[in-house]
Protein backbone atom coordinates (compact mmCIF):
# COMPACT_ATOMS: atom_id res chain seq x y z
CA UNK A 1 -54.82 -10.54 11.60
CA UNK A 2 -51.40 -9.09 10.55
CA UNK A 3 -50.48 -6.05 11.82
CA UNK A 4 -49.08 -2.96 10.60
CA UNK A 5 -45.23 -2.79 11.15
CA UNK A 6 -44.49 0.72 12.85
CA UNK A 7 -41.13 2.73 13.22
CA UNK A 8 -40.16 0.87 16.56
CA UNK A 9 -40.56 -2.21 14.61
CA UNK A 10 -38.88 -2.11 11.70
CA UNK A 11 -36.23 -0.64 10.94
CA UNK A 12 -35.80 3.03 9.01
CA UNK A 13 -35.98 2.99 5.02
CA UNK A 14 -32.38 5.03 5.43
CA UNK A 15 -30.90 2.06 7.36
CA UNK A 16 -31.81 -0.73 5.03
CA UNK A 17 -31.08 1.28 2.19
CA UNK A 18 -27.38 1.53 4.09
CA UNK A 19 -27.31 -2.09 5.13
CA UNK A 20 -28.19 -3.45 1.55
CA UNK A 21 -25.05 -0.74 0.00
CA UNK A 22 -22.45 -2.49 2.38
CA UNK A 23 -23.73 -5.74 1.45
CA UNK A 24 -23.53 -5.13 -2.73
CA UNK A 25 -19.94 -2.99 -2.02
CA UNK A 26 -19.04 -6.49 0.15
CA UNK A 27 -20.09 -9.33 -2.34
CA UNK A 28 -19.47 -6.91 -5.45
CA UNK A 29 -21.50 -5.48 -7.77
CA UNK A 30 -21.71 -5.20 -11.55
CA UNK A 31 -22.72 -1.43 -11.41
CA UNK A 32 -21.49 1.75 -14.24
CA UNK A 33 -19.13 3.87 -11.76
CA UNK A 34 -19.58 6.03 -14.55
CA UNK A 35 -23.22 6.17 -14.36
CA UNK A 36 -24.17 5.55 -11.14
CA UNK A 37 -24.58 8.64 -8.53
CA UNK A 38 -21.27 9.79 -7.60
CA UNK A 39 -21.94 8.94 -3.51
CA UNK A 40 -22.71 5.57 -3.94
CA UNK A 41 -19.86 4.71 -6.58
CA UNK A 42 -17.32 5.83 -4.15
CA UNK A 43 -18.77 4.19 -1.30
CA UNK A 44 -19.06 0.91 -3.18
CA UNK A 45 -15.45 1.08 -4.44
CA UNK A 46 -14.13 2.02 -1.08
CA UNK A 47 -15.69 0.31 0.96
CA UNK A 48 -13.96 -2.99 -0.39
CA UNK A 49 -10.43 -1.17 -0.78
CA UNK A 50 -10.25 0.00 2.66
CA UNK A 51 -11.20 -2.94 4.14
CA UNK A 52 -9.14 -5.16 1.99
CA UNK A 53 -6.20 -2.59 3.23
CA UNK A 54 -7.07 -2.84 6.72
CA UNK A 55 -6.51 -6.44 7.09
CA UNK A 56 -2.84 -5.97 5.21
CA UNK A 57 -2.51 -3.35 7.98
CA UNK A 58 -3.33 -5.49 10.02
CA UNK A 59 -0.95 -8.48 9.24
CA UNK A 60 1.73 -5.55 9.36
CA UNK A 61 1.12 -5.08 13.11
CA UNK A 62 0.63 -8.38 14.39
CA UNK A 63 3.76 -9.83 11.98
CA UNK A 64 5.81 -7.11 14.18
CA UNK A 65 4.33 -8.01 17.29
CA UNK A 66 5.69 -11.71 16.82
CA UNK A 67 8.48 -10.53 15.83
CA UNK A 68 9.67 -7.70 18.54
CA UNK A 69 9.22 -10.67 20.92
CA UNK A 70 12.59 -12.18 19.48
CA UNK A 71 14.32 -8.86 20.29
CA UNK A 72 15.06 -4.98 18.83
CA UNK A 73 17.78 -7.01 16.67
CA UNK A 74 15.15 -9.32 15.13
CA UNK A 75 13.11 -5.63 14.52
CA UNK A 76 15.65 -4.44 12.82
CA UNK A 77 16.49 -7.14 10.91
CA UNK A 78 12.56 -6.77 9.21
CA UNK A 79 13.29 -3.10 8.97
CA UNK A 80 16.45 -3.44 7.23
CA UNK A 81 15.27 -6.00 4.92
CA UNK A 82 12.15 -3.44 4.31
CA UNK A 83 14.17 -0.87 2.95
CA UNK A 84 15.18 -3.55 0.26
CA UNK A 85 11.40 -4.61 0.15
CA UNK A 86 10.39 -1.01 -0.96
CA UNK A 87 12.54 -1.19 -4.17
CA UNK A 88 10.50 -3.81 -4.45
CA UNK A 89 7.14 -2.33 -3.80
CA UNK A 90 8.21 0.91 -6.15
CA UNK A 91 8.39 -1.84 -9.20
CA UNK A 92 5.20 -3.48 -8.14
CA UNK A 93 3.28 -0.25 -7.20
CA UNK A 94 4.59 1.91 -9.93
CA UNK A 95 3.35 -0.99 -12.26
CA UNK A 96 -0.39 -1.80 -10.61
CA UNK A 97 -0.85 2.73 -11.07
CA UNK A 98 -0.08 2.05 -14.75
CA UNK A 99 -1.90 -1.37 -14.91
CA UNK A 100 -5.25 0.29 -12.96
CA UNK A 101 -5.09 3.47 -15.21
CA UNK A 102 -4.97 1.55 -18.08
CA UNK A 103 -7.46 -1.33 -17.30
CA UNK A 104 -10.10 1.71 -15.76
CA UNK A 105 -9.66 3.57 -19.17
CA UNK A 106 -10.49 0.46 -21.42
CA UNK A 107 -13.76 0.15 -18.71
CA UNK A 108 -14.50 3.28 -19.39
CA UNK A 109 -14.50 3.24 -23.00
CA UNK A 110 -16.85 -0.04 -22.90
CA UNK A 111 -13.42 -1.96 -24.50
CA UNK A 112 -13.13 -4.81 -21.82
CA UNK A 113 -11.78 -7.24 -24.31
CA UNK A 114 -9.08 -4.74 -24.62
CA UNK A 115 -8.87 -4.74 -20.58
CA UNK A 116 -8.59 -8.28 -20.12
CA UNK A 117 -5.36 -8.41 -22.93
CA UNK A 118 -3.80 -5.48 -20.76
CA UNK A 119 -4.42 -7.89 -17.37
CA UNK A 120 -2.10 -11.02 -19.38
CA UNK A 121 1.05 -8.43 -20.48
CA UNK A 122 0.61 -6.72 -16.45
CA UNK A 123 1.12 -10.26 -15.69
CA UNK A 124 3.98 -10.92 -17.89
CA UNK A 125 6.06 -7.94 -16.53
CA UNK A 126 5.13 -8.55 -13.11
CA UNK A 127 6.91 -11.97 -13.48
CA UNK A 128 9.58 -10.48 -15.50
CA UNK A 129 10.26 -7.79 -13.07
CA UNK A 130 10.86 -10.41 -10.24
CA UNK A 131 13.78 -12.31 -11.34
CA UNK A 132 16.76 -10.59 -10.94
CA UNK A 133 15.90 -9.31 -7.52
CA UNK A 134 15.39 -13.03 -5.94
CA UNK A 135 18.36 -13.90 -7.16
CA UNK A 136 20.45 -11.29 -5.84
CA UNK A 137 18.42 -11.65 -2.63
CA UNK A 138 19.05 -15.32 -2.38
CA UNK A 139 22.96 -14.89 -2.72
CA UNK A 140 24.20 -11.46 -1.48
CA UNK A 141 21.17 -11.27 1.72
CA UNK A 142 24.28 -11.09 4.25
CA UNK A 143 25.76 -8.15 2.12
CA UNK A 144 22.99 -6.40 1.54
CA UNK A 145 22.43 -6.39 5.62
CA UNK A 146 25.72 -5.51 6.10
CA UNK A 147 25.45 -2.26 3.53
CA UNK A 148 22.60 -1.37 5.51
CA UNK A 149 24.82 -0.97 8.58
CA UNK A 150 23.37 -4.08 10.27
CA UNK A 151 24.29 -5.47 13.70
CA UNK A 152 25.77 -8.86 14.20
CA UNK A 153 22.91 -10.71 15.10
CA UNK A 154 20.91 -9.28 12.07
CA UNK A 155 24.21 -10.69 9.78
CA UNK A 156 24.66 -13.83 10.97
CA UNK A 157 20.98 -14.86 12.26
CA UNK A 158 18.36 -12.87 10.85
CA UNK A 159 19.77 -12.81 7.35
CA UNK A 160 17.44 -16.28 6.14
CA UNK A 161 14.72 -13.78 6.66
CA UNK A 162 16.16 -11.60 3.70
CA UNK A 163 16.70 -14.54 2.07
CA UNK A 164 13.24 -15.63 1.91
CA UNK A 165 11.39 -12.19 1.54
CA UNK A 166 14.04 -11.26 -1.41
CA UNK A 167 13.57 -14.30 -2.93
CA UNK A 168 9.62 -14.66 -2.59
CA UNK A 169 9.25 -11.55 -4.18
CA UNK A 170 7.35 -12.92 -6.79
CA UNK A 171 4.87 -13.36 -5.15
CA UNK A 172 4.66 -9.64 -3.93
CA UNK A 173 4.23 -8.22 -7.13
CA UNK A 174 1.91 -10.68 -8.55
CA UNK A 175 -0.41 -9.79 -5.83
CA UNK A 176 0.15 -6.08 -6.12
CA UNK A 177 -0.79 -6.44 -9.63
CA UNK A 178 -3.60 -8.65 -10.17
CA UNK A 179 -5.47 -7.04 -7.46
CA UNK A 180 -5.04 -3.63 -9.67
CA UNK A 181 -6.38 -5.46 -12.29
CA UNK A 182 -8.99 -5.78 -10.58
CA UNK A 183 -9.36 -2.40 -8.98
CA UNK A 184 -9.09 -0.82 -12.49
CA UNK A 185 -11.95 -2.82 -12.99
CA UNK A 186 -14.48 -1.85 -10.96
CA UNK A 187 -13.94 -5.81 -8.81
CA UNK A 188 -12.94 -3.91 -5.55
CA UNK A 189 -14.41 -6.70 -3.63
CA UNK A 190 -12.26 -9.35 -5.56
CA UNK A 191 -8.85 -7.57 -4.27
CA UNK A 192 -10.49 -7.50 -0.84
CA UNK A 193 -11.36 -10.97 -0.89
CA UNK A 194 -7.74 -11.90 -1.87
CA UNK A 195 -5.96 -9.92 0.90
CA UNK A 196 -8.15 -11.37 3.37
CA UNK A 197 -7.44 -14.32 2.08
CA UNK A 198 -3.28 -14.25 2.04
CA UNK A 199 -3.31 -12.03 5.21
CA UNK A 200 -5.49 -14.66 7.19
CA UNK A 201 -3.39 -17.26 5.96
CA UNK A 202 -0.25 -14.78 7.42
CA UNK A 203 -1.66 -14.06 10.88
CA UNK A 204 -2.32 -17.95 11.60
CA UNK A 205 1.11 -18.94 10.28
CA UNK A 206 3.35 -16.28 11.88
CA UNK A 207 2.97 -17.44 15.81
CA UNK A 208 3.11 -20.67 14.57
CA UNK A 209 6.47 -20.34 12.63
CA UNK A 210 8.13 -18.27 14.71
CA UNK A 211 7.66 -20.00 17.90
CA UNK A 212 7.04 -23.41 16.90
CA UNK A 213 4.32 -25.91 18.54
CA UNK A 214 4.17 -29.86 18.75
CA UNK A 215 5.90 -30.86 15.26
CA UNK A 216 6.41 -27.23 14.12
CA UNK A 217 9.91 -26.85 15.13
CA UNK A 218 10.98 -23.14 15.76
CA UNK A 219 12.17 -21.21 13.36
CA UNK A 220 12.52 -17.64 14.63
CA UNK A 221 12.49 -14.88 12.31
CA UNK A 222 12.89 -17.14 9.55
CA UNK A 223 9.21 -18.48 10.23
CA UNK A 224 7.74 -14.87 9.82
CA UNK A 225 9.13 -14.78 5.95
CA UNK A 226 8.37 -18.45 4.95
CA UNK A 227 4.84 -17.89 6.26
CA UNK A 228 4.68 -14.56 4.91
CA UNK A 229 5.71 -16.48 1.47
CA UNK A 230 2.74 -19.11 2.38
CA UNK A 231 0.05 -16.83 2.80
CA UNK A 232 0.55 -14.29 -0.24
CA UNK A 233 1.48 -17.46 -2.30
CA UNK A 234 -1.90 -18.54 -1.89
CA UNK A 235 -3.42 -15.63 -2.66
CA UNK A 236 -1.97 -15.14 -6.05
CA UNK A 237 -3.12 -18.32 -7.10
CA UNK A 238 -6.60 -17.49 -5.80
CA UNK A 239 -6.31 -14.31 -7.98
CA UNK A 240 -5.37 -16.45 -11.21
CA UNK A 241 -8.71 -18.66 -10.31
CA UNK A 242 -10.90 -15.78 -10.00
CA UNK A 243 -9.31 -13.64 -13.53
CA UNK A 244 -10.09 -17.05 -15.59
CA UNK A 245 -13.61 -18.08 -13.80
CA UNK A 246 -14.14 -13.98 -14.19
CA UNK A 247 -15.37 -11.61 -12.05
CA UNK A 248 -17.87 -9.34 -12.16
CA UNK A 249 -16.04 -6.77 -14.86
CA UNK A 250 -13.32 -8.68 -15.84
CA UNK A 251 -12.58 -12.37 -17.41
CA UNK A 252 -9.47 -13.78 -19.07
CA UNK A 253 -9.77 -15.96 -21.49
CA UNK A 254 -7.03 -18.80 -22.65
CA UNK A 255 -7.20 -17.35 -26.29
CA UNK A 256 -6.12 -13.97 -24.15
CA UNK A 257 -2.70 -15.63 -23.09
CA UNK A 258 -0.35 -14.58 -25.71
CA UNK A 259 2.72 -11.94 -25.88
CA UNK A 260 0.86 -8.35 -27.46
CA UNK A 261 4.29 -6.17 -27.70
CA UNK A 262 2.44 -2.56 -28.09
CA UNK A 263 -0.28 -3.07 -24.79
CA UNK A 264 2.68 -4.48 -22.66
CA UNK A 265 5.00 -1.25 -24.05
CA UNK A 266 1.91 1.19 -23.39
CA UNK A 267 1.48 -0.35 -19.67
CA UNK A 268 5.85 -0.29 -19.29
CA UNK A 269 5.47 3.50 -20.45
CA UNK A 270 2.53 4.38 -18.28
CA UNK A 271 4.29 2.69 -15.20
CA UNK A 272 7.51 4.50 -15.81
CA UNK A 273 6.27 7.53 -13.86
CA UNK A 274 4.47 5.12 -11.32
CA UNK A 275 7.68 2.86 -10.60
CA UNK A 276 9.87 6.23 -11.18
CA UNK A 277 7.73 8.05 -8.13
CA UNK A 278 8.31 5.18 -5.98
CA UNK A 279 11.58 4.52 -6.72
CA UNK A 280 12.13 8.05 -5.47
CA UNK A 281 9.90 7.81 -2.40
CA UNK A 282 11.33 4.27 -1.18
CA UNK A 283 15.16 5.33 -1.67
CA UNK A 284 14.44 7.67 0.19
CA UNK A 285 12.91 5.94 3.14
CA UNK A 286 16.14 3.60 2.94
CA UNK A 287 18.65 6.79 3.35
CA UNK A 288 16.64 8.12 6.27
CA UNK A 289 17.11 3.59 7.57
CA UNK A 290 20.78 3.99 7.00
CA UNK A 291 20.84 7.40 9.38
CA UNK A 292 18.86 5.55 11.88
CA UNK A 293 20.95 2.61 11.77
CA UNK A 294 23.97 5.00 12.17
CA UNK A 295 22.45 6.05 15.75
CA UNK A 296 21.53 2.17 17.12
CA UNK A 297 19.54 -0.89 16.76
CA UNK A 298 16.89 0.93 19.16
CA UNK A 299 16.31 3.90 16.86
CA UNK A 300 15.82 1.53 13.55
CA UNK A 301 13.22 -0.89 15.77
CA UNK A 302 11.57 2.10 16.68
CA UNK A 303 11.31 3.57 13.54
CA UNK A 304 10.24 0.37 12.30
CA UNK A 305 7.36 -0.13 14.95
CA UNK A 306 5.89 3.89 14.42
CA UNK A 307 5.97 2.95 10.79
CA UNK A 308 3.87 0.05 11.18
CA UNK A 309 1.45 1.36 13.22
CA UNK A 310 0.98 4.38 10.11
CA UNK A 311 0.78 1.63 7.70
CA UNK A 312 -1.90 0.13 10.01
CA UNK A 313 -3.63 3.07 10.97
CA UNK A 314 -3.43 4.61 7.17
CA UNK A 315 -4.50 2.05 5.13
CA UNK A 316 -8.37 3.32 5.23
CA UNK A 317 -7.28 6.20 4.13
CA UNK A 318 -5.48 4.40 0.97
CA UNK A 319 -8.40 2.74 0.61
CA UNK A 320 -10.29 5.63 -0.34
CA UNK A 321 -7.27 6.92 -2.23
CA UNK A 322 -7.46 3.80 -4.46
CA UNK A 323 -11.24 4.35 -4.80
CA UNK A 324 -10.51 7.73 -6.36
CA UNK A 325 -7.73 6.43 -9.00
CA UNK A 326 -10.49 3.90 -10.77
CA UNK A 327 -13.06 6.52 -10.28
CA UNK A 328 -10.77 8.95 -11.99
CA UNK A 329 -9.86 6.49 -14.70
CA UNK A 330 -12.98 4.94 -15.72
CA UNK A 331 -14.55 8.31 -15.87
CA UNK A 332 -12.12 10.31 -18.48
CA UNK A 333 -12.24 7.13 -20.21
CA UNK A 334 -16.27 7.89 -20.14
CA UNK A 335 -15.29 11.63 -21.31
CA UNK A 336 -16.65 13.19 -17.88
CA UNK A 337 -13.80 14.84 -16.42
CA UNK A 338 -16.10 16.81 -14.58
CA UNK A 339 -17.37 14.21 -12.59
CA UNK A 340 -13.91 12.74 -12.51
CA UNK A 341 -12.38 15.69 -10.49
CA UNK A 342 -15.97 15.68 -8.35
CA UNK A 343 -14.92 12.34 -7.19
CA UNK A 344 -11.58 13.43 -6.06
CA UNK A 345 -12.30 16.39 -4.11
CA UNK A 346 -15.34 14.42 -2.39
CA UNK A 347 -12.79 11.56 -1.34
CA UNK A 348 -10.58 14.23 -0.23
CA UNK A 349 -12.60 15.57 2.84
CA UNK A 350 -13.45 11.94 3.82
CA UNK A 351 -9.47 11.19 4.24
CA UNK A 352 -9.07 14.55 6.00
CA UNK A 353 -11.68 13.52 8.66
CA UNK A 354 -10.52 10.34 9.15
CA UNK A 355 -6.84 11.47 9.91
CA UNK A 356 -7.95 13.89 11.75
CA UNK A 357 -9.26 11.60 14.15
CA UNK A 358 -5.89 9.61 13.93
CA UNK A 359 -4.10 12.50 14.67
CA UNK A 360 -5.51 12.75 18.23
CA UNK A 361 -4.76 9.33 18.88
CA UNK A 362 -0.85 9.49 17.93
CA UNK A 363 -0.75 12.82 20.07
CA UNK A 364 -2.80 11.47 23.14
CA UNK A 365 -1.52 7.55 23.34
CA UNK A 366 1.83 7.74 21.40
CA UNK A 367 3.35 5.80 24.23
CA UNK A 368 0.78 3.62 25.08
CA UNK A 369 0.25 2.67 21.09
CA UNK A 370 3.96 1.99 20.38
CA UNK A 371 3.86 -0.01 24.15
CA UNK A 372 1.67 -2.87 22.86
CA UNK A 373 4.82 -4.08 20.22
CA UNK A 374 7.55 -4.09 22.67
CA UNK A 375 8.37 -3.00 26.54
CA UNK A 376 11.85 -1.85 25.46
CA UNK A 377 11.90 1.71 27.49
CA UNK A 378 14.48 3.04 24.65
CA UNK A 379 12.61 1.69 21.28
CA UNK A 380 9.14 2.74 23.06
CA UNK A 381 10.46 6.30 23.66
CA UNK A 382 11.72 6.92 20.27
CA UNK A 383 8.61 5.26 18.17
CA UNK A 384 6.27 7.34 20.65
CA UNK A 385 8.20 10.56 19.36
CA UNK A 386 7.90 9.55 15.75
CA UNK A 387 3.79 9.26 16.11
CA UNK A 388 3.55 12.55 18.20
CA UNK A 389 5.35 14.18 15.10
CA UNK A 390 3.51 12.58 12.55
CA UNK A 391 0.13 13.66 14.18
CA UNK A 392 0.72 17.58 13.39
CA UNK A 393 0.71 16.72 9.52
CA UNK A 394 -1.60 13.63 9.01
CA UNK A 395 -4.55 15.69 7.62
CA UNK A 396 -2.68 17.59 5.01
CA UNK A 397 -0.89 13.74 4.03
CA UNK A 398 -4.37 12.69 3.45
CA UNK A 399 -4.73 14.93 0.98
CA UNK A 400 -1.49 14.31 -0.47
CA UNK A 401 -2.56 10.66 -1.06
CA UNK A 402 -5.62 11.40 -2.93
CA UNK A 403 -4.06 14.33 -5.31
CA UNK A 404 -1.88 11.73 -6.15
CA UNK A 405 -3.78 8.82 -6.90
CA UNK A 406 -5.95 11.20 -9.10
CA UNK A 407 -2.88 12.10 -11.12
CA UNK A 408 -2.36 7.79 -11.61
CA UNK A 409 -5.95 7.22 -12.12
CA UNK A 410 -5.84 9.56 -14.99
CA UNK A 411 -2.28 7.83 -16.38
CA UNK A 412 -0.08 11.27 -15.52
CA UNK A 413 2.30 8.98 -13.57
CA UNK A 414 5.29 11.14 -14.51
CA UNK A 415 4.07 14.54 -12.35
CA UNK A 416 4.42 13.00 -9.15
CA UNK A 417 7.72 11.42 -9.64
CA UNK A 418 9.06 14.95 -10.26
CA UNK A 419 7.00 16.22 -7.29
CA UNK A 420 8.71 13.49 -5.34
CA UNK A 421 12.37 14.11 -6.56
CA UNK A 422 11.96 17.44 -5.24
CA UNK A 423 10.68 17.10 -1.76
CA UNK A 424 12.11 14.04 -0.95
CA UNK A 425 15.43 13.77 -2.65
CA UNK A 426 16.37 17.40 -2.51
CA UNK A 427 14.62 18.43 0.63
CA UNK A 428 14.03 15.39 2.68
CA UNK A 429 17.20 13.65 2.52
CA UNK A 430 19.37 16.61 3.02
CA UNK A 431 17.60 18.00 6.29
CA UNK A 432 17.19 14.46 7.80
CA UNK A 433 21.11 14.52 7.40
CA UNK A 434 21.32 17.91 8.97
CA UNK A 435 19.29 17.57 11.86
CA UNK A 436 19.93 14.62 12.52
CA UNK A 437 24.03 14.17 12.13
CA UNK A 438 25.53 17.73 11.72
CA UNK A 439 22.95 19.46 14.48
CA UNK A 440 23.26 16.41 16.50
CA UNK A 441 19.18 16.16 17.30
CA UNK A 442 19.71 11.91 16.54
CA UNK A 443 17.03 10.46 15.42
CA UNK A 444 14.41 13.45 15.89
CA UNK A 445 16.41 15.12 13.32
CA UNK A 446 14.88 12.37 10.81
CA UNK A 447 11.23 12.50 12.10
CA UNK A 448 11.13 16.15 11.90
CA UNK A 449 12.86 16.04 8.71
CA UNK A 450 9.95 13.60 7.45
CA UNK A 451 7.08 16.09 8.83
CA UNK A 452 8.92 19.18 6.48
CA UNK A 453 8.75 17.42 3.50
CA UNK A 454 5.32 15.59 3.62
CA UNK A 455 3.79 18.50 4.93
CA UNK A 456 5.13 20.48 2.02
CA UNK A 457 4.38 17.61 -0.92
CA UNK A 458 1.09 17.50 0.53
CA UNK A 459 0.04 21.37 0.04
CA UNK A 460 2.01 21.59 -3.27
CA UNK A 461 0.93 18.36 -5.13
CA UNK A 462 -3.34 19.62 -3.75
CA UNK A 463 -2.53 22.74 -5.47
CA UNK A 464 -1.46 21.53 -8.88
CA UNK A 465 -4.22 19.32 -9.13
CA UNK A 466 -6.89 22.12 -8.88
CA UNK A 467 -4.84 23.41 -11.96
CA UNK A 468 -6.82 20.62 -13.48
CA UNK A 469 -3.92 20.08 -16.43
CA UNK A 470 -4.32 16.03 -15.56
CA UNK A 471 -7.89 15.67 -17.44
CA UNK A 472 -5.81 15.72 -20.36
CA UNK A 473 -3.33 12.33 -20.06
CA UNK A 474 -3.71 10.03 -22.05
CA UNK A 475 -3.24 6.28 -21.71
């Protein structure tokens, strides 16, 4: 006789019901976001995102654990070479907004034919983009340390390191952008897949690389780059695989491989705003680099530690952020603004909650966090000081992040570049410079300068996306 299962034998209805969610949101689904309730499209489209940002967190943190073992010179040498990086990034993330906005409107609309053609030109200008930049890297990597105010070690040892990220970058924005593709698309699991993928790869190969073992020779810093180069090498050309076999929302087709000049000028005027806003944001970040660098070697490797450990501990919070920009797109492409803004605001108190949480941690264990990377007394006080700073304005940041990515998801790239000239050209800049030379505070003059501004960008970019005038761009 079978017996009756009871509630202390099997598990709760709510439970399985959670447990069978993760799974779809982990092997990818081919459900409406538009459709669907607005709870579970978020959760299935985050869920994916953040954990395909965690593990590039992730590489970020053990990549400078490797590397602070070679020295704060070796530190700075990745932090230098990061501030050239970001001009990168601004290109590459400016370009995956547009490329998600658009490819999430044609969803939307039910045009995926139309989506797919928009994937090849993305692709096109990605490669495009990347040329000129490797070879200035390759040849000038020595100069371009040097303008960054460089030691000597970082000139005439780590520069190979510049050498290789510069001239890999390829490789950067190719992964940038075909994972937007497939964000845009609704194959948030895809992206994830690829990351874990070209991250794994990373983690394995860094040690290895750096330090050498049996036949490996060592290769220093130089080994963090070419495995760096390795792993997200390999996961572009997983990407390619997956856009031609086709996903679950997406599929390229070989007729599809062919040079359409107005969707490649729509996606170069849509990212326009996108690379414009990062442009603005990373330029930044490398004039606040060159003040630190100014002070000492132990200021810029603490910096660059404390701004690791954000990426790290941030990236769920993208993840969500990311969530809300296809949600966004897919559904004013659908005509429901309505449930377009819903999504936002609902994403919005999730991030707040979760950096809350974060908060605590960079004010309680600032120290002890910034400790694991290095036992350099000077570099461990100053990142420690950067964290405890940063945990009075993470909530109101988290908010920032998703206002924003609403304003991309919907294809009104150009507002936040403005927004960003503003607070972090005119305001940012100039007070880091004040506080931080002229007042004399060193390099607390920088991190307090940072909390003004992204505290202030935060509140004002929330409030002009109540005003609700983004339901209208078009794309």
């Amino acid at each position: 006789m079978h017996s009756t299962p009871t509630a202390a034998t099997s598990p709760p209805a709510e439970s399985q019901s959670l447990w069978r969610e993760l799974r779809d949101a982990i092997r990818g689904t081919n459900a409406d976001y538009t459709k669907i309730p607005l709870r579970r499209a978020v959760f299935l489209l985050a869920v994916p995102m953040v954990l395909e940002l965690v593990l590039e967190s992730t590489f970020a943190v053990v990549d400078i654990f490797f590397v602070a073992k070679l020295g704060p010179s070796a530190v700075a040498t990745v932090g230098l070479t990061e501030s050239y990086l970001f001009l990168l990034y601004s290109v590459a993330m400016g370009l995956a907004m547009a490329v998600t906005a658009v490819v999430a409107r044609r969803i939307g609309e039910g045009k995926r034919e139309e989506a797919a053609v928009t994937a090849v030109q993305a692709i096109i200008i990605a490669l495009l983009a990347s040329l000129l930049p490797a070879l200035i890297g390759m040849v000038y990597a020595q100069d371009l340390l040097r303008l960054m105010g460089a030691d000597t070690w970082s000139i005439e040892h780590g520069y190979r390191y510049t050498q290789w990220m510069l001239g890999g970058n390829a490789v950067i924005v190719l992964l940038f952008v075909i994972n937007a593709i497939f964000r845009g698309a609704g194959d948030a699991a895809i992206a994830m897949r690829v990351l874990w993928l070209a991250n794994g790869l990373n983690i394995l190969l860094c040690p290895l690389l750096i330090f050498g073992a049996g036949p490996v020779p060592a290769l220093g810093i130089e080994g963090a780059a070419i495995a760096t180069n390795i792993g997200r090498g390999t996961g572009v050309l997983f990407q390619l695989w997956v856009l031609f076999r086709g996903g679950q929302h997406i599929r390229v087709l070989a007729s599809q491989l062919a040079w359409q000049g107005v969707i490649l000028w729509n996606i170069v005027r849509t990212s326009l705003g996108g690379v414009g806003q990062m442009i603005v944001a990373m330029t930044s970040w490398i004039f606040l680099m060159r003040i630190l660098a100014s002070i000492g070697s132990e200021a810029v490797a603490g910096a660059t530690i404390a701004i690791r450990v954000m990426m790290f501990t941030l990236m769920p919070a993208w993840g969500m952020s990311n969530a809300a920009a296809t949600l966004v797109g897919q559904n004013l492409g659908a005509k429901q603004p309505e449930r377009a803004e819903a999504a936002v605001w609902q994403i919005g108190w999730y991030n707040m909650a979760f950096l809350l949480a974060i908060s605590v941690a960079y004010f309680a264990l600032p120290r002890e966090i910034v400790g694991i990377f290095t036992s350099d007394a000077a570099v461990i006080t100053i990142g420690a000081e950067w964290l405890r700073i940063l945990s009075y304005a993470l909530f109101v940041y988290g908010w920032w992040m998703v206002s924003v990515q609403a304003f991309n998801g919907a294809g009104d790239t150009a507002t936040p570049t403005w927004i960003n000239v503003v607070f972090f050209w005119l305001i940012q800049i100039p007070l880091a410079w004040l506080l931080a030379v002229r007042l004399g505070w060193q390099e607390n003059g920088v991190f307090w300068a940072v909390f003004v501004s992204e505290t202030s960008v935060g509140l004002f970019t929330l409030w002009l996306f109540s005003r609700g005038k983004w339901k209208t761009a078009q794309v």
